[in-house]
N, C-alpha and C. Protein backbone atom coordinates (compact mmCIF):
# COMPACT_ATOMS: atom_id res chain seq x y z
N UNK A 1 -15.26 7.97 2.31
CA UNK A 1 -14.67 6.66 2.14
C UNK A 1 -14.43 6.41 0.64
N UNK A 2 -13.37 5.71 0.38
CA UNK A 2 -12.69 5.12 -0.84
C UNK A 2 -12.72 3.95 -1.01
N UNK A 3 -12.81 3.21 -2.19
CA UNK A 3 -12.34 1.58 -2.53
C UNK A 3 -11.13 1.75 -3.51
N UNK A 4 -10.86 0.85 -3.03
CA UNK A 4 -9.27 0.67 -3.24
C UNK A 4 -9.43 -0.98 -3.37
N UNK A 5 -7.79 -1.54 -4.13
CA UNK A 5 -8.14 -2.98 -4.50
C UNK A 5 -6.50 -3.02 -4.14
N UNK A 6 -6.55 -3.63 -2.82
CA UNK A 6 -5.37 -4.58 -2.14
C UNK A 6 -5.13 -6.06 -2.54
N UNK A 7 -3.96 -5.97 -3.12
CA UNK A 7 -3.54 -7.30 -3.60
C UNK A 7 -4.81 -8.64 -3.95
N UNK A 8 -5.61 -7.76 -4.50
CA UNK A 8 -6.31 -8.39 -5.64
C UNK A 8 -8.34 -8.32 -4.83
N UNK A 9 -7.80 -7.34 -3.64
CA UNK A 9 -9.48 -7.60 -2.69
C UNK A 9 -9.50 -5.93 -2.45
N UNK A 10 -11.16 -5.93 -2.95
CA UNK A 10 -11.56 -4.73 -2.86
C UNK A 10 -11.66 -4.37 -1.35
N UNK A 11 -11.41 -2.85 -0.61
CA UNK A 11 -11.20 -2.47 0.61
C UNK A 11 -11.51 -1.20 0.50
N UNK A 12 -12.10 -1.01 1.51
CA UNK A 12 -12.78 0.40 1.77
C UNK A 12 -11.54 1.22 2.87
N UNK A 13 -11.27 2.33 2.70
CA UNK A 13 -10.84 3.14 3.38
C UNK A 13 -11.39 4.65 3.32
N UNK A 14 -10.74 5.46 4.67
CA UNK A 14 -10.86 6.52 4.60
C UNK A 14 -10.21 7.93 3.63
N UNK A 15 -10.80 8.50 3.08
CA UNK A 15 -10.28 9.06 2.16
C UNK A 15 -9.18 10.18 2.90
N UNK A 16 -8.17 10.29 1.80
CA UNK A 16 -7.15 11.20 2.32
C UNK A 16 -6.15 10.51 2.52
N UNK A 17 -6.15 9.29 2.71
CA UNK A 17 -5.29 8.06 3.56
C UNK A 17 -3.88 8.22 2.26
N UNK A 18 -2.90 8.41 3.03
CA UNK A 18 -1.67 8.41 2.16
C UNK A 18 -1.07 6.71 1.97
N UNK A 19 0.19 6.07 1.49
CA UNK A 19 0.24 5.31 1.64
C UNK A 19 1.01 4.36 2.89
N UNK A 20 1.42 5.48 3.30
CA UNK A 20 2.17 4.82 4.22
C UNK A 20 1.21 4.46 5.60
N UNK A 21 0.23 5.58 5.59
CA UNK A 21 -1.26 5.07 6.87
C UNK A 21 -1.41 3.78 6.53
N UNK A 22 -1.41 3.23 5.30
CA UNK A 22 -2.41 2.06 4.62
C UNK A 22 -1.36 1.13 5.20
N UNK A 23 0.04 1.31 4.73
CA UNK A 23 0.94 0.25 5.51
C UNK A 23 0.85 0.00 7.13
N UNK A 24 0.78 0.77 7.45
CA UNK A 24 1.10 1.42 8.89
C UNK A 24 0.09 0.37 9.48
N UNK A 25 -1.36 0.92 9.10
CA UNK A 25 -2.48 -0.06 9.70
C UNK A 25 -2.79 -1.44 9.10
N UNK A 26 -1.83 -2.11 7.92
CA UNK A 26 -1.55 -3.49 7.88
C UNK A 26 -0.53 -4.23 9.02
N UNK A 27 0.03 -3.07 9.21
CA UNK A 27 0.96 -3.55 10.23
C UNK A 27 2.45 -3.87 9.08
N UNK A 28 2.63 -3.03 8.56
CA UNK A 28 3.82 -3.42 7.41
C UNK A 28 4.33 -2.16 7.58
N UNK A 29 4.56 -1.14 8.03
CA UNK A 29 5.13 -0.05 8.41
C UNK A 29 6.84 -0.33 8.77
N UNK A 30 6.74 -1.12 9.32
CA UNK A 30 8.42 -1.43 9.59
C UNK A 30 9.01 -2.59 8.57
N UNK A 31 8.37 -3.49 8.08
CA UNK A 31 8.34 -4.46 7.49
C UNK A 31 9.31 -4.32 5.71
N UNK A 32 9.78 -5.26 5.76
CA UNK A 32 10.54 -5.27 4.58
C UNK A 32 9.61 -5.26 3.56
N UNK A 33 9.33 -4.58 2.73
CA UNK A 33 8.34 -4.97 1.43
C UNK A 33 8.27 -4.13 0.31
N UNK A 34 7.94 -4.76 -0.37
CA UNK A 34 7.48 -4.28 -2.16
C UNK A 34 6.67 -3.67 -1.88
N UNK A 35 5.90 -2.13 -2.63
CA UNK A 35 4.60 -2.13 -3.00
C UNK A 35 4.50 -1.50 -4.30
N UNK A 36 3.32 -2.12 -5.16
CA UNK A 36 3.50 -1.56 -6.42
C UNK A 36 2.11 -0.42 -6.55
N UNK A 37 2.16 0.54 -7.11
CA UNK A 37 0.52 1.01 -6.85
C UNK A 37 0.50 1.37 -8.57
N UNK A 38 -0.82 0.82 -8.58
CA UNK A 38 -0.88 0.84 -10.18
C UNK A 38 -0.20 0.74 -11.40
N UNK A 39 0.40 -0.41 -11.13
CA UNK A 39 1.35 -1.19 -11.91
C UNK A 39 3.00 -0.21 -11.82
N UNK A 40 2.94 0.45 -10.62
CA UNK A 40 4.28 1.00 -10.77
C UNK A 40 5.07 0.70 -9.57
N UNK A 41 6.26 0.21 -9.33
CA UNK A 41 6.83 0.02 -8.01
C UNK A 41 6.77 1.37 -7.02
N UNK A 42 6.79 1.55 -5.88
CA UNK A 42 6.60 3.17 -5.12
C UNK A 42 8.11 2.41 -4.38
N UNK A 43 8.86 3.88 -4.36
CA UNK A 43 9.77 3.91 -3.42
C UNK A 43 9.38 3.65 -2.05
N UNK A 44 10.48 3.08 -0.99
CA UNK A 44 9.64 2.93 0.55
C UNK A 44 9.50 5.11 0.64
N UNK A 45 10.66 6.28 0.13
CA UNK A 45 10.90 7.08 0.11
C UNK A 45 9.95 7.74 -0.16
N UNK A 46 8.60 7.51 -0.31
CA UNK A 46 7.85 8.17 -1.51
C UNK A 46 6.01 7.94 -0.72
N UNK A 47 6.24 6.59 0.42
CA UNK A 47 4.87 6.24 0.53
C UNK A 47 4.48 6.76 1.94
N UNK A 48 5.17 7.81 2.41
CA UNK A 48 4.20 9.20 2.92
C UNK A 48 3.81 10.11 1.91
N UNK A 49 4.26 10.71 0.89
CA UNK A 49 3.79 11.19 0.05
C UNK A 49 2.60 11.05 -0.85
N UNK A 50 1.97 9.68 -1.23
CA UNK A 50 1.15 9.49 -1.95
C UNK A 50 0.09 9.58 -1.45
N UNK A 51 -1.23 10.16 -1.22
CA UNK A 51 -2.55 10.25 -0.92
C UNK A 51 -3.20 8.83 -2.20
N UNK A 52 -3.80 8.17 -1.60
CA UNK A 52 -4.72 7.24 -2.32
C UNK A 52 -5.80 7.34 -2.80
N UNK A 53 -6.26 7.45 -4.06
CA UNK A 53 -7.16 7.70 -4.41
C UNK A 53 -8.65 6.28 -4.77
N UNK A 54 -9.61 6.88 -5.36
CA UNK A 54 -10.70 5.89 -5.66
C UNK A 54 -10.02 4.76 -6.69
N UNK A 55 -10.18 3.77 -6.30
CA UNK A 55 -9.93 2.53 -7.60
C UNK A 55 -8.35 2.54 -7.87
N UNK A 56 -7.29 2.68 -6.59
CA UNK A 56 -6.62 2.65 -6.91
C UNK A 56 -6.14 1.16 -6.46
N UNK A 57 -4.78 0.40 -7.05
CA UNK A 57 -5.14 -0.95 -7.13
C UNK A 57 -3.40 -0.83 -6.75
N UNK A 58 -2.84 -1.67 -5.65
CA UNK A 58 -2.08 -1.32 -4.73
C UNK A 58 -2.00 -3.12 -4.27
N UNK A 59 -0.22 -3.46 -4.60
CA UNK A 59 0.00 -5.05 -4.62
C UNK A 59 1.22 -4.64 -3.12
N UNK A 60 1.23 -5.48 -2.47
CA UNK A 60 2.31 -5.59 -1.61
C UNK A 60 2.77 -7.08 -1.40
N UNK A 61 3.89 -6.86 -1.88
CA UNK A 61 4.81 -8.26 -1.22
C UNK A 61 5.92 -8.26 -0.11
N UNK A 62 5.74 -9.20 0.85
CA UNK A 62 6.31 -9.35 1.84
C UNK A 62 8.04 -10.07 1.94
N UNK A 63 8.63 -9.49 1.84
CA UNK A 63 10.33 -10.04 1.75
C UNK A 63 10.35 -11.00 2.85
N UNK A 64 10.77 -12.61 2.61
CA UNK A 64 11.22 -13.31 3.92
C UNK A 64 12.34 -13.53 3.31
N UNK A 65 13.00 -14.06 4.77
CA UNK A 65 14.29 -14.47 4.69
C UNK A 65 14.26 -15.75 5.19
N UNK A 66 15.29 -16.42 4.38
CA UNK A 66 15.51 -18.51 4.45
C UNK A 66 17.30 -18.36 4.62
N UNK A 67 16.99 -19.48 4.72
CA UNK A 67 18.81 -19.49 4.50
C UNK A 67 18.82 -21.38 4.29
């Protein structure tokens, strides 16, 4: 297990966890959204690729739509 710091709250996960698992099991997997991981924006292209590491600090914002 890992800690990790989600939009500003420390969270334990399983290690190995890429980023897109982490979306996936917020339930943001289909979802329009930002995520920045350590002060850097991640492509949506990119967040099966990333494995998450210890203390990594990972912001997500949620796109709505108004009209």
């Amino acid at each position: 297990m890992i800690s990790i710091k989600l939009n500003g709250t420390e969270r334990v996960i399983k290690e190995g966890w890429v980023l897109a698992h982490l979306l996936e099991e917020l339930s943001f997997a289909r979802a329009r959204i930002a995520v920045e991981l350590n002060e850097e924006v991640v492509p949506a292209s990119r967040h099966a690729d990333i494995v998450l590491a210890e203390g990594d600090c990972i912001e997500i914002v949620h796109a709505i739509g108004g009209g």
